[in-house]
PDB file of N, CA and C in Angstrom:
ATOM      1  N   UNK A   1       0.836  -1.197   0.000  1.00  0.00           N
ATOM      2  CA  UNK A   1       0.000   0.000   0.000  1.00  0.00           C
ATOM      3  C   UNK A   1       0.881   1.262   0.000  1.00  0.00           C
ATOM      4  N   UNK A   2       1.851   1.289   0.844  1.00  0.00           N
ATOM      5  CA  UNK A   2       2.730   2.271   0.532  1.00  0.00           C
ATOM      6  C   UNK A   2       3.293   2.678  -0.770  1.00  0.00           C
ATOM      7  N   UNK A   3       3.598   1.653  -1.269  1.00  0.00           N
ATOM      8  CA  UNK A   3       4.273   1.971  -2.792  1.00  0.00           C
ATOM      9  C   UNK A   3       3.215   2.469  -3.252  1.00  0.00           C
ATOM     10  N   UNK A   4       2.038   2.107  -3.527  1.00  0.00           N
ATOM     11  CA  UNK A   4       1.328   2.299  -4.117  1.00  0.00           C
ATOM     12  C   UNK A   4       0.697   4.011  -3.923  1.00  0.00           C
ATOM     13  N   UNK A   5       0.775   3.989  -3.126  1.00  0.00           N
ATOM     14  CA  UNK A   5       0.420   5.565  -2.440  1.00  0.00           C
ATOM     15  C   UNK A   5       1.489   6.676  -2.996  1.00  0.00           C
ATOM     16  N   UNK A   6       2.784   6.066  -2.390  1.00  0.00           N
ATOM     17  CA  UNK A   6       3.943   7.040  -2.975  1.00  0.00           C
ATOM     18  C   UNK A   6       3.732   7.183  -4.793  1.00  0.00           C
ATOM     19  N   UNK A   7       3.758   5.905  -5.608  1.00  0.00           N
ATOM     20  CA  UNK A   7       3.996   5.984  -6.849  1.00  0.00           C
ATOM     21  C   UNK A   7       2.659   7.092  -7.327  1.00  0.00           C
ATOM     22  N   UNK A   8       1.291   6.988  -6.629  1.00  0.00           N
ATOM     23  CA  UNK A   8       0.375   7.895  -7.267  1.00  0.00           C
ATOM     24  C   UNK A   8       1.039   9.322  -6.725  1.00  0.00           C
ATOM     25  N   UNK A   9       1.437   9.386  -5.735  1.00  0.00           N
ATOM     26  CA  UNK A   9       1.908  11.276  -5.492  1.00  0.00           C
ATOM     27  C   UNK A   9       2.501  11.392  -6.309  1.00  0.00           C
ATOM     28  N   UNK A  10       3.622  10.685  -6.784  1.00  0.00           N
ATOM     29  CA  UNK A  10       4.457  11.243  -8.109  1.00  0.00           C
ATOM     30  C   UNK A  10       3.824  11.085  -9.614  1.00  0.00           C
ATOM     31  N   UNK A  11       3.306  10.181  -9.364  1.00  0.00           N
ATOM     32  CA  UNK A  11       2.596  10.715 -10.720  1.00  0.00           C
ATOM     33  C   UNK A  11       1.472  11.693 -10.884  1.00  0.00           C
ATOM     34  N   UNK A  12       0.853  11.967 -10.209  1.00  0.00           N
ATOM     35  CA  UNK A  12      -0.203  13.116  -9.628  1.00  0.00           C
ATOM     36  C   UNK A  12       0.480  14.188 -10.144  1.00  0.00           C
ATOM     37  N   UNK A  13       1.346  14.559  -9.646  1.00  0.00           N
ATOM     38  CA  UNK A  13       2.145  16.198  -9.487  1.00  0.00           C
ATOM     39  C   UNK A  13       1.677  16.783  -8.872  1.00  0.00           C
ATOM     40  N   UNK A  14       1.294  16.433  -7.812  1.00  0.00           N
ATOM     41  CA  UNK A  14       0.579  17.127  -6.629  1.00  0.00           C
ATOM     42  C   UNK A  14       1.687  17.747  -5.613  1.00  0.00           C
ATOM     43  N   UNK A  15       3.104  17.100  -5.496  1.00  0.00           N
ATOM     44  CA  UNK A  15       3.991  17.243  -4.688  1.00  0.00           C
ATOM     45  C   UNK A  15       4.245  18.457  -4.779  1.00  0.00           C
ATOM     46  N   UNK A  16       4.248  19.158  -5.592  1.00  0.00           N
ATOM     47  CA  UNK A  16       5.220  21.113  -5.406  1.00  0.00           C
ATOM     48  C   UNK A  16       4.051  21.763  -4.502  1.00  0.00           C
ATOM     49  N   UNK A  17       2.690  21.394  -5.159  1.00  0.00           N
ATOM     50  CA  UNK A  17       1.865  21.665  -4.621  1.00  0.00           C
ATOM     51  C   UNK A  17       1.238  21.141  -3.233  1.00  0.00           C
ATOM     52  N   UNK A  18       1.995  20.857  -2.281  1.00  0.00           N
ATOM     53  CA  UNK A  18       1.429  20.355  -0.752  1.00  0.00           C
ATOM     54  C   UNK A  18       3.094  19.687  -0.194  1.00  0.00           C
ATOM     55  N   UNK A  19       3.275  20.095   0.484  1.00  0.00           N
ATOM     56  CA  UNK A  19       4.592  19.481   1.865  1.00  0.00           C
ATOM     57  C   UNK A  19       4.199  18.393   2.056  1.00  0.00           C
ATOM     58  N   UNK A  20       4.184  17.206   1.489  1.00  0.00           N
ATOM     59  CA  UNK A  20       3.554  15.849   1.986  1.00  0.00           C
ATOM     60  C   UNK A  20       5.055  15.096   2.138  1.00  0.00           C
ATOM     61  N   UNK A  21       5.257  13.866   3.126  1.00  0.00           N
ATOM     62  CA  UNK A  21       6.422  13.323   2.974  1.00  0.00           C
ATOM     63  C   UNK A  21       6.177  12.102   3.805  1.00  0.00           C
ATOM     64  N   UNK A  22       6.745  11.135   2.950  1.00  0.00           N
ATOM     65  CA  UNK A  22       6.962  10.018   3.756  1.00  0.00           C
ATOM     66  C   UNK A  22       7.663   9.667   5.065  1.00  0.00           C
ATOM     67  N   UNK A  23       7.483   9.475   6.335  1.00  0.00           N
ATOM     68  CA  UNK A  23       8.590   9.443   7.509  1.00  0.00           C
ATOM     69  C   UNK A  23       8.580   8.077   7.822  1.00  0.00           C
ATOM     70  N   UNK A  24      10.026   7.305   7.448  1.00  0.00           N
ATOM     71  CA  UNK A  24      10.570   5.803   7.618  1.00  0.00           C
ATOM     72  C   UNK A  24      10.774   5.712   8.540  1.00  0.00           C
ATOM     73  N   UNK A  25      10.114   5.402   9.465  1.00  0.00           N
ATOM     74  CA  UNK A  25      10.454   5.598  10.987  1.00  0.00           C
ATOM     75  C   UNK A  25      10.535   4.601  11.586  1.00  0.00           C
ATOM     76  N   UNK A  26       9.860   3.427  11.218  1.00  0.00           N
ATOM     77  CA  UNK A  26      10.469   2.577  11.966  1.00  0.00           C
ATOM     78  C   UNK A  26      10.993   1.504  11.249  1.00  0.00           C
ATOM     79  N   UNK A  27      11.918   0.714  11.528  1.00  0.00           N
ATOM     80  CA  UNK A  27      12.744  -0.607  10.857  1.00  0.00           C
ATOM     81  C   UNK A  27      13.209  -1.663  11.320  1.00  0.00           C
ATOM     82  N   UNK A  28      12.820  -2.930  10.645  1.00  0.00           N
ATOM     83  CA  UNK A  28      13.301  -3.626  11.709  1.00  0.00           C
ATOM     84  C   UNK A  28      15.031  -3.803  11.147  1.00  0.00           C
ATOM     85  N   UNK A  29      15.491  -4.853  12.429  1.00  0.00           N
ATOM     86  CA  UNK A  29      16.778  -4.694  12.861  1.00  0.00           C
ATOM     87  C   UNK A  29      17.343  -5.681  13.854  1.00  0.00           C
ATOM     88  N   UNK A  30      18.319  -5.292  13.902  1.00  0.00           N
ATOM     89  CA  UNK A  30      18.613  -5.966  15.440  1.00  0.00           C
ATOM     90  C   UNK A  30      18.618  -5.050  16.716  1.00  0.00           C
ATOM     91  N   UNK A  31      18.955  -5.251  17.647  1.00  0.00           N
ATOM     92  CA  UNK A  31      18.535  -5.047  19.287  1.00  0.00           C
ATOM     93  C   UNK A  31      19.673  -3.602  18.890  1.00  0.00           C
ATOM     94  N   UNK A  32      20.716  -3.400  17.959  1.00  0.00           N
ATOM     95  CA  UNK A  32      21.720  -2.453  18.314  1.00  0.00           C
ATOM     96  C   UNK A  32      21.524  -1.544  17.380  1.00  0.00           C
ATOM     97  N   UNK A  33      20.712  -1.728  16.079  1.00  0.00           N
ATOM     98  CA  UNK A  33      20.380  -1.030  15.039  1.00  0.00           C
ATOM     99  C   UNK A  33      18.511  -0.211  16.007  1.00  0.00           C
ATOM    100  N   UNK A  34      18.308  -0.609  16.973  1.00  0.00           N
ATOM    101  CA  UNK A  34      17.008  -0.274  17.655  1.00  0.00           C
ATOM    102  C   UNK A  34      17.683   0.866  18.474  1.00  0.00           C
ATOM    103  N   UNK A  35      18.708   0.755  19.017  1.00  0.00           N
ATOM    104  CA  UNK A  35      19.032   1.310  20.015  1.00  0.00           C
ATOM    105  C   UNK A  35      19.849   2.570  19.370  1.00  0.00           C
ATOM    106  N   UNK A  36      20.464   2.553  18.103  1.00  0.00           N
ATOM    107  CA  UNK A  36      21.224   3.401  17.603  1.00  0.00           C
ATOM    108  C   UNK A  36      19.742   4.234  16.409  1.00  0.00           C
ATOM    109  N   UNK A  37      18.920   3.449  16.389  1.00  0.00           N
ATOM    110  CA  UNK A  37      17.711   4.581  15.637  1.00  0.00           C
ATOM    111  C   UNK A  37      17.260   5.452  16.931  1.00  0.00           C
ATOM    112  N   UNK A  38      16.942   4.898  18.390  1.00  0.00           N
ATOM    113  CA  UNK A  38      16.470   5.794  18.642  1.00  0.00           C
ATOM    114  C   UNK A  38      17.379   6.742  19.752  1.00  0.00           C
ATOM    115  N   UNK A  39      18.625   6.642  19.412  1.00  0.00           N
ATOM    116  CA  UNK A  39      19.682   7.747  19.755  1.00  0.00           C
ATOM    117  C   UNK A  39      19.550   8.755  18.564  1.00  0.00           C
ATOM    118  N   UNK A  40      18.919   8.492  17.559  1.00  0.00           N
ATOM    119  CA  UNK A  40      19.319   9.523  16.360  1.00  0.00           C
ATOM    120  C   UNK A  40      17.710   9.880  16.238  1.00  0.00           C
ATOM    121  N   UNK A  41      16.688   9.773  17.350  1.00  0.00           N
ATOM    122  CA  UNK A  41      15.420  10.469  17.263  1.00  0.00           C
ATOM    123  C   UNK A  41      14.075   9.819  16.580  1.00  0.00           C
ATOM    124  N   UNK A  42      14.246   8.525  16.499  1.00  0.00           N
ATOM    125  CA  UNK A  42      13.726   7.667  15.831  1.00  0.00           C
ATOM    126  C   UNK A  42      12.454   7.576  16.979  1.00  0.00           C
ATOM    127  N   UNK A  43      11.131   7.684  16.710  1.00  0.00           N
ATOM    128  CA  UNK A  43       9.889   7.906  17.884  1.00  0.00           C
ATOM    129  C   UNK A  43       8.942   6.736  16.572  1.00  0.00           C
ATOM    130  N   UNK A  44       8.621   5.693  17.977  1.00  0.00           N
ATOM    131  CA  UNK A  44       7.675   4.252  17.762  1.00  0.00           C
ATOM    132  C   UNK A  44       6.495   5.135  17.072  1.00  0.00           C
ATOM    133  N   UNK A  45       6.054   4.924  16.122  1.00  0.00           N
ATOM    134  CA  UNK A  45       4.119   5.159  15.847  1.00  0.00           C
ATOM    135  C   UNK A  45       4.112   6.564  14.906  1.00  0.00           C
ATOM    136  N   UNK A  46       5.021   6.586  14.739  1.00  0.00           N
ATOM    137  CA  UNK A  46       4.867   8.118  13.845  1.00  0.00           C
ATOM    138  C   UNK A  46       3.964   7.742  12.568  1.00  0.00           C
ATOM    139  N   UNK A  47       2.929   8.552  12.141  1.00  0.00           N
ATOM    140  CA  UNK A  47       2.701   8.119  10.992  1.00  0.00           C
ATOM    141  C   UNK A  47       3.061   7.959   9.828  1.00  0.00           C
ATOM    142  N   UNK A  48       2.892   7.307   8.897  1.00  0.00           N
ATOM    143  CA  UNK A  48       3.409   7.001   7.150  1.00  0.00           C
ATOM    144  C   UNK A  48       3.721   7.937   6.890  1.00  0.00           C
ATOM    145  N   UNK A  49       2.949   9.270   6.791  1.00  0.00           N
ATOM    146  CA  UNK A  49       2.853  10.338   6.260  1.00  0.00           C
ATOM    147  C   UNK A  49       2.390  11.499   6.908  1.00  0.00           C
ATOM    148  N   UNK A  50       3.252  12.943   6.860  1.00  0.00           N
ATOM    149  CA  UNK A  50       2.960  13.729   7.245  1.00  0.00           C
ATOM    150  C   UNK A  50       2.912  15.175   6.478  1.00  0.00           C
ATOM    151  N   UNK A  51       2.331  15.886   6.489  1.00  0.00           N
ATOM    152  CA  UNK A  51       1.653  17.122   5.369  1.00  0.00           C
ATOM    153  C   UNK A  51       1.006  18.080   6.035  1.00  0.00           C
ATOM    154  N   UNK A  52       2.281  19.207   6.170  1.00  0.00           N
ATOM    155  CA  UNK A  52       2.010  20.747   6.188  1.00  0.00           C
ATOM    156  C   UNK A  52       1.424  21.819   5.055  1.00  0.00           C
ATOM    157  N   UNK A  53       0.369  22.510   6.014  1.00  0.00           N
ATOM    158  CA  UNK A  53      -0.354  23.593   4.984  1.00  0.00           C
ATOM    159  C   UNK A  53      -0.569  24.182   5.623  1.00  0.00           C
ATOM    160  N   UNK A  54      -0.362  25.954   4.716  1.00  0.00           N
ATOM    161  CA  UNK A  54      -0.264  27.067   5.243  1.00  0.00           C
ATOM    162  C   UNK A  54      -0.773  27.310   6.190  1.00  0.00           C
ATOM    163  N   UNK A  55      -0.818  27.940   7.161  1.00  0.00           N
ATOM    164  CA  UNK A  55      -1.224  28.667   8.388  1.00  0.00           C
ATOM    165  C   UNK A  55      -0.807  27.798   9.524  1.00  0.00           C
ATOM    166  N   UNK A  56       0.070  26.611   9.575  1.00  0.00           N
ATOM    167  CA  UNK A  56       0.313  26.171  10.585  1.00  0.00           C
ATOM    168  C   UNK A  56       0.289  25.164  10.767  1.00  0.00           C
ATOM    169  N   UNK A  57      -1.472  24.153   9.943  1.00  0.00           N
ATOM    170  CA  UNK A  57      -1.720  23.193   9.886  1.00  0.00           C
ATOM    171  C   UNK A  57      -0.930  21.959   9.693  1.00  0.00           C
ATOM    172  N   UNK A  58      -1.030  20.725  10.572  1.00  0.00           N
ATOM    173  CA  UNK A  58      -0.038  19.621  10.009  1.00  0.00           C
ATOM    174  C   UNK A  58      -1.337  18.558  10.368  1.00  0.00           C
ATOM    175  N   UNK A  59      -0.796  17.265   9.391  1.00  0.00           N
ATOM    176  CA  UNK A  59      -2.054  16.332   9.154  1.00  0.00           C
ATOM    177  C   UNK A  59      -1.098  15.134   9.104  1.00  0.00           C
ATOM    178  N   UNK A  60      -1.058  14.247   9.794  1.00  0.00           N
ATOM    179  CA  UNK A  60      -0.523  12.964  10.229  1.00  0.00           C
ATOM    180  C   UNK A  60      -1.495  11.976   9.226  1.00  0.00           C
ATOM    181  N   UNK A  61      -0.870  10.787   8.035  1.00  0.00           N
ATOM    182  CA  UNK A  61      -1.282   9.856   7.409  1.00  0.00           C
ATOM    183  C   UNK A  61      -0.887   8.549   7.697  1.00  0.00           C
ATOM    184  N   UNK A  62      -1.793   7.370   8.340  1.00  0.00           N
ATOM    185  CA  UNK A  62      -1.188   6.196   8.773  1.00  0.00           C
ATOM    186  C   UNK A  62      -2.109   5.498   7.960  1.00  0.00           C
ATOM    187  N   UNK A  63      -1.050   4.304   7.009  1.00  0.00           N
ATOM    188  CA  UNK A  63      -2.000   3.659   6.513  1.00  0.00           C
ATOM    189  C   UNK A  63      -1.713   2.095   7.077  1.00  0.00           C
ATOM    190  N   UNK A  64      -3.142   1.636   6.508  1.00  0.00           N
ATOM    191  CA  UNK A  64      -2.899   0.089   6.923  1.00  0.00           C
ATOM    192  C   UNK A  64      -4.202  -0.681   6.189  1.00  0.00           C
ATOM    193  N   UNK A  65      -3.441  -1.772   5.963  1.00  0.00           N
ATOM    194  CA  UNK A  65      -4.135  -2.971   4.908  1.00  0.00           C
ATOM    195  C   UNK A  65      -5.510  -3.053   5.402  1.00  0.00           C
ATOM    196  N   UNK A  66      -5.966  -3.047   4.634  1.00  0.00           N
ATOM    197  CA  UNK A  66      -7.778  -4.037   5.010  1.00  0.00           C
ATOM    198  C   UNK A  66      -8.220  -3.644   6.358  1.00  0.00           C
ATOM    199  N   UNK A  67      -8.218  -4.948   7.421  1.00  0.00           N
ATOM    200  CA  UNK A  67      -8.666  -4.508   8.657  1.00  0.00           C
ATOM    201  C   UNK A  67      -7.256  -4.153   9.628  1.00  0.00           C
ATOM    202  N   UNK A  68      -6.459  -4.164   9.394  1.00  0.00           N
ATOM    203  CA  UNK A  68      -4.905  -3.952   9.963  1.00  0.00           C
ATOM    204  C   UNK A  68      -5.246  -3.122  11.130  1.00  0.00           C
ATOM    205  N   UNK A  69      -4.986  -3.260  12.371  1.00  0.00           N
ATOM    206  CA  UNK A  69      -4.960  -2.476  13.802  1.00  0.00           C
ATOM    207  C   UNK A  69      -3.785  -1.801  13.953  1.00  0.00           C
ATOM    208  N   UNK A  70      -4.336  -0.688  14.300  1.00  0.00           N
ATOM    209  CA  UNK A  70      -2.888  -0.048  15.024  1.00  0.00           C
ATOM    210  C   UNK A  70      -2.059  -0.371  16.156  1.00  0.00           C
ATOM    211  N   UNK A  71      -1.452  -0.636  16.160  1.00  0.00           N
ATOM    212  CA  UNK A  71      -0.219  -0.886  17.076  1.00  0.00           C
ATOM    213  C   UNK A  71      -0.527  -0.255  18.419  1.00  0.00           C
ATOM    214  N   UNK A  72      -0.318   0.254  19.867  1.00  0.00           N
ATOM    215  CA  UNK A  72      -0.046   0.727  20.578  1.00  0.00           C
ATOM    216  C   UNK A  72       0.660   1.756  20.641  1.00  0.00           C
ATOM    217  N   UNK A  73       1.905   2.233  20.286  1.00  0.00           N
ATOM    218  CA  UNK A  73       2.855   3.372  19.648  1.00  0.00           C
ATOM    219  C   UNK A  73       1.734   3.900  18.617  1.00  0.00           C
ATOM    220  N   UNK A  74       1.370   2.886  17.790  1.00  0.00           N
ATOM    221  CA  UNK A  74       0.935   4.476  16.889  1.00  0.00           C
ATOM    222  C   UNK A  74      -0.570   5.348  17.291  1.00  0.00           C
ATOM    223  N   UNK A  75      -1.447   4.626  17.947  1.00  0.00           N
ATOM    224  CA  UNK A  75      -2.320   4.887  18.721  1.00  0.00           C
ATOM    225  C   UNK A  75      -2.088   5.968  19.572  1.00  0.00           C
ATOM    226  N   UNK A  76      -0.740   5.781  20.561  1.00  0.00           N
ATOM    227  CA  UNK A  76      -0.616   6.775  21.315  1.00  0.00           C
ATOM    228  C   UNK A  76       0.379   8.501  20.982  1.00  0.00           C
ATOM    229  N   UNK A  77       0.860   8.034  19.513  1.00  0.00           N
ATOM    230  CA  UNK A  77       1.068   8.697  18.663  1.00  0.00           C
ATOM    231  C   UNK A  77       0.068  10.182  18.183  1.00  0.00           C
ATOM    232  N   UNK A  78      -1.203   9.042  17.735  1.00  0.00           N
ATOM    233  CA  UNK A  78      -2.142   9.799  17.393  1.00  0.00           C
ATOM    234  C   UNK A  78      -2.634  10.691  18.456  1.00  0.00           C
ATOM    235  N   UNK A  79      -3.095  10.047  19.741  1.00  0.00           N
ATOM    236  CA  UNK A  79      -3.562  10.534  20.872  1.00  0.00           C
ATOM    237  C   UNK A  79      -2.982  12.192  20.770  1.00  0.00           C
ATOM    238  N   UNK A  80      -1.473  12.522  20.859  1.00  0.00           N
ATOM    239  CA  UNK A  80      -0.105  13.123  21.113  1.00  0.00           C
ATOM    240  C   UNK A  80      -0.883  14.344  19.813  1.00  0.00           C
ATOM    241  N   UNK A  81      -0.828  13.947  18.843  1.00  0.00           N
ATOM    242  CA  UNK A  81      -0.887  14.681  17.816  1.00  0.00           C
ATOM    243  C   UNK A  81      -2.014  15.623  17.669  1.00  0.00           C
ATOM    244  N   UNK A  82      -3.443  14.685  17.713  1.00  0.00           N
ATOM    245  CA  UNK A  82      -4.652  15.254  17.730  1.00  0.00           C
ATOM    246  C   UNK A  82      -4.275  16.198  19.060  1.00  0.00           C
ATOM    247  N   UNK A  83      -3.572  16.206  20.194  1.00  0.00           N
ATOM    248  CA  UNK A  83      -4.024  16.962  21.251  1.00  0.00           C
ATOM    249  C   UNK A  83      -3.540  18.420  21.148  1.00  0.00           C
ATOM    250  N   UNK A  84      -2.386  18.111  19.934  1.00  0.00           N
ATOM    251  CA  UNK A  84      -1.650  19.601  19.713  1.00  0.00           C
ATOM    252  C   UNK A  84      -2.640  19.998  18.720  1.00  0.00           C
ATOM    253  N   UNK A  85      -3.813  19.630  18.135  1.00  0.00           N
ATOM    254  CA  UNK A  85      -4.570  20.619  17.133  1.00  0.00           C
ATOM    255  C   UNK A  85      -4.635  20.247  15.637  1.00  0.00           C
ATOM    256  N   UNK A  86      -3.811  19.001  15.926  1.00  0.00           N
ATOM    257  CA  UNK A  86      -3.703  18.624  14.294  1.00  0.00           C
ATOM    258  C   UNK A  86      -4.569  17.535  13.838  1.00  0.00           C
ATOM    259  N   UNK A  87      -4.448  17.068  12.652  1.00  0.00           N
ATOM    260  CA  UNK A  87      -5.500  16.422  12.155  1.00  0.00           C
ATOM    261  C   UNK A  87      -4.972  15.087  11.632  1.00  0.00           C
ATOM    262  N   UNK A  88      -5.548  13.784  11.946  1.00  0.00           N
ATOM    263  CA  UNK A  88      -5.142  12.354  11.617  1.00  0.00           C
ATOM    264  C   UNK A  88      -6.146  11.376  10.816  1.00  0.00           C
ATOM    265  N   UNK A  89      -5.674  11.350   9.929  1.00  0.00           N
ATOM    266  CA  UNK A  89      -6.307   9.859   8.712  1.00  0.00           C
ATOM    267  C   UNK A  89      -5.871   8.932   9.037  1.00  0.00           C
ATOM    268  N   UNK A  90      -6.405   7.711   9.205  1.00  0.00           N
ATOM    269  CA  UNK A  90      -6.067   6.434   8.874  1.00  0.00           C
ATOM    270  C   UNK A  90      -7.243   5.937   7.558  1.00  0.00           C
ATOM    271  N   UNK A  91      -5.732   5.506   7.129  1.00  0.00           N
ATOM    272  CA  UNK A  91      -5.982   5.188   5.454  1.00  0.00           C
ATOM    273  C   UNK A  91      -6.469   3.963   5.147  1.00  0.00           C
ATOM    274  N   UNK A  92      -6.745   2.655   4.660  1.00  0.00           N
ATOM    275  CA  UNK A  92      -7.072   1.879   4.360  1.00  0.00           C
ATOM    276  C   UNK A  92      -7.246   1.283   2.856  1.00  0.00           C
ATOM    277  N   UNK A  93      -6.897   2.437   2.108  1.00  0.00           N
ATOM    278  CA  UNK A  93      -7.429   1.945   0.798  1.00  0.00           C
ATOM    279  C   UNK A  93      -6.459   3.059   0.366  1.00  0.00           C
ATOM    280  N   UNK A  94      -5.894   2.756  -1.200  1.00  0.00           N
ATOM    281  CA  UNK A  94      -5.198   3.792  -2.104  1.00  0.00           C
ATOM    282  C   UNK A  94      -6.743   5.254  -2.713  1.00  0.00           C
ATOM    283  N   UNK A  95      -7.327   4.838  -2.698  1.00  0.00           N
ATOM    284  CA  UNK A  95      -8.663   5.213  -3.088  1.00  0.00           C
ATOM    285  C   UNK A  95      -8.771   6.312  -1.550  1.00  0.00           C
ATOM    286  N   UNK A  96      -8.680   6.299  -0.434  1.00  0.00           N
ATOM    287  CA  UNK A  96      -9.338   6.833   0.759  1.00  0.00           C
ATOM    288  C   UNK A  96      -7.633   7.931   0.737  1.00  0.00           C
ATOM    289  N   UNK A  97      -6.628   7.598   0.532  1.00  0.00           N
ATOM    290  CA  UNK A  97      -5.738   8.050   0.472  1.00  0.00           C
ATOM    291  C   UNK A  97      -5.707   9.425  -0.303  1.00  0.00           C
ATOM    292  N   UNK A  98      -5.954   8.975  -1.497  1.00  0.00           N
ATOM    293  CA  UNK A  98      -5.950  10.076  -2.645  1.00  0.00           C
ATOM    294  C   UNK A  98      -7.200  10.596  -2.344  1.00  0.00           C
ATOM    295  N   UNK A  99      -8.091  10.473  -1.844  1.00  0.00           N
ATOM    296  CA  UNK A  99      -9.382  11.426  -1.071  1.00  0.00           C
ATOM    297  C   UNK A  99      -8.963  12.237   0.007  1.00  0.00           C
ATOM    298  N   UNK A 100      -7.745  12.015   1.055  1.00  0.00           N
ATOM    299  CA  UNK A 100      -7.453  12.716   2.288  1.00  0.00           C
ATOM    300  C   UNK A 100      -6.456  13.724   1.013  1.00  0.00           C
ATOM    301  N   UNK A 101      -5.433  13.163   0.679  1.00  0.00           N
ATOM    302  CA  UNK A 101      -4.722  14.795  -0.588  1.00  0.00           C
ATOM    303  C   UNK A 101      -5.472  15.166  -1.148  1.00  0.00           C
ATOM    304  N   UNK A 102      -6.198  14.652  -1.575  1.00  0.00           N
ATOM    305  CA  UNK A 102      -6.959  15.803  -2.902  1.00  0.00           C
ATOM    306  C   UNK A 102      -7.889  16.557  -1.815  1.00  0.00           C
ATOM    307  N   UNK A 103      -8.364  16.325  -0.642  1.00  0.00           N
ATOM    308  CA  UNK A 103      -9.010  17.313  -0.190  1.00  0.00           C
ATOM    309  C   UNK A 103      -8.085  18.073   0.812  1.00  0.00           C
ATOM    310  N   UNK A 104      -6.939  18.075   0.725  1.00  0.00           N
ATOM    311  CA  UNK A 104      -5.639  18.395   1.638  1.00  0.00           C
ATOM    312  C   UNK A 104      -5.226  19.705   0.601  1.00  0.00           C
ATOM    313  N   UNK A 105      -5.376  19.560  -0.426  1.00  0.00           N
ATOM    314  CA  UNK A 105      -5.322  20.470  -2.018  1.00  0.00           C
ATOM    315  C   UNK A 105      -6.221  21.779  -1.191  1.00  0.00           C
ATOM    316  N   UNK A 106      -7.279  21.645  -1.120  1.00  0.00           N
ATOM    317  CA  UNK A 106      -8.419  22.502  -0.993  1.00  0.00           C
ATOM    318  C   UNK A 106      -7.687  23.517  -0.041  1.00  0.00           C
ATOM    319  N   UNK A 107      -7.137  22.888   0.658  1.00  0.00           N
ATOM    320  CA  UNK A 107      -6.044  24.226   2.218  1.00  0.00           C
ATOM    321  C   UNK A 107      -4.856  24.522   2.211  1.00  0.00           C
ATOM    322  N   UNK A 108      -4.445  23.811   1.354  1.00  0.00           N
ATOM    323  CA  UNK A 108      -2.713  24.030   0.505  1.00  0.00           C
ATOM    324  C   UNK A 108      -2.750  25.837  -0.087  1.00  0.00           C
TER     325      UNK A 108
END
């Protein structure tokens, strides 16, 4: 689903037009590659995607397959985010995706 998401932003050409960006945040690894991501700021649950628009606004994008649950980290992620004022999608479909940008367009 990710690829699939990324490959439509670029073909869209929507990108000049909206701050949208993928954040790789988490990876797996071993126990020392865990410990050296999160010396370098690496935070559990961040969403897929995150997208600034003018006036301040930021909008957190987490996607996930079919019925896919969120994790704990990213749950409390969201909690964190919504409380500063911002706004959170969970995605489910390439289709629900390109519905949260294209109406992300409208405040760009």
């Amino acid at each position: 689903m990710q690829y699939r998401c990324q490959q439509w932003l670029e073909k869209s050409g929507l990108t000049p037009k909206l701050l949208i960006f993928h954040v790789p945040n988490e990876r797996m690894g071993s126990v020392g590659a865990g410990v050296h991501f999160k010396r370098m700021g690496v935070m559990p649950g961040v969403a897929d995607y995150l997208a600034f628009l003018h006036g301040g606004r930021a909008v957190a994008i987490e996607l996930k397959h079919g019925d896919g649950e969120q994790r704990a980290s990213q749950e409390h992620f969201q909690r964190r985010w919504e409380l500063r004022g911002n706004t959170y999608f969970l995605c489910r479909t390439l289709e629900e995706f390109q519905g949260v940008v294209n109406g992300l367009l409208l405040f760009a």
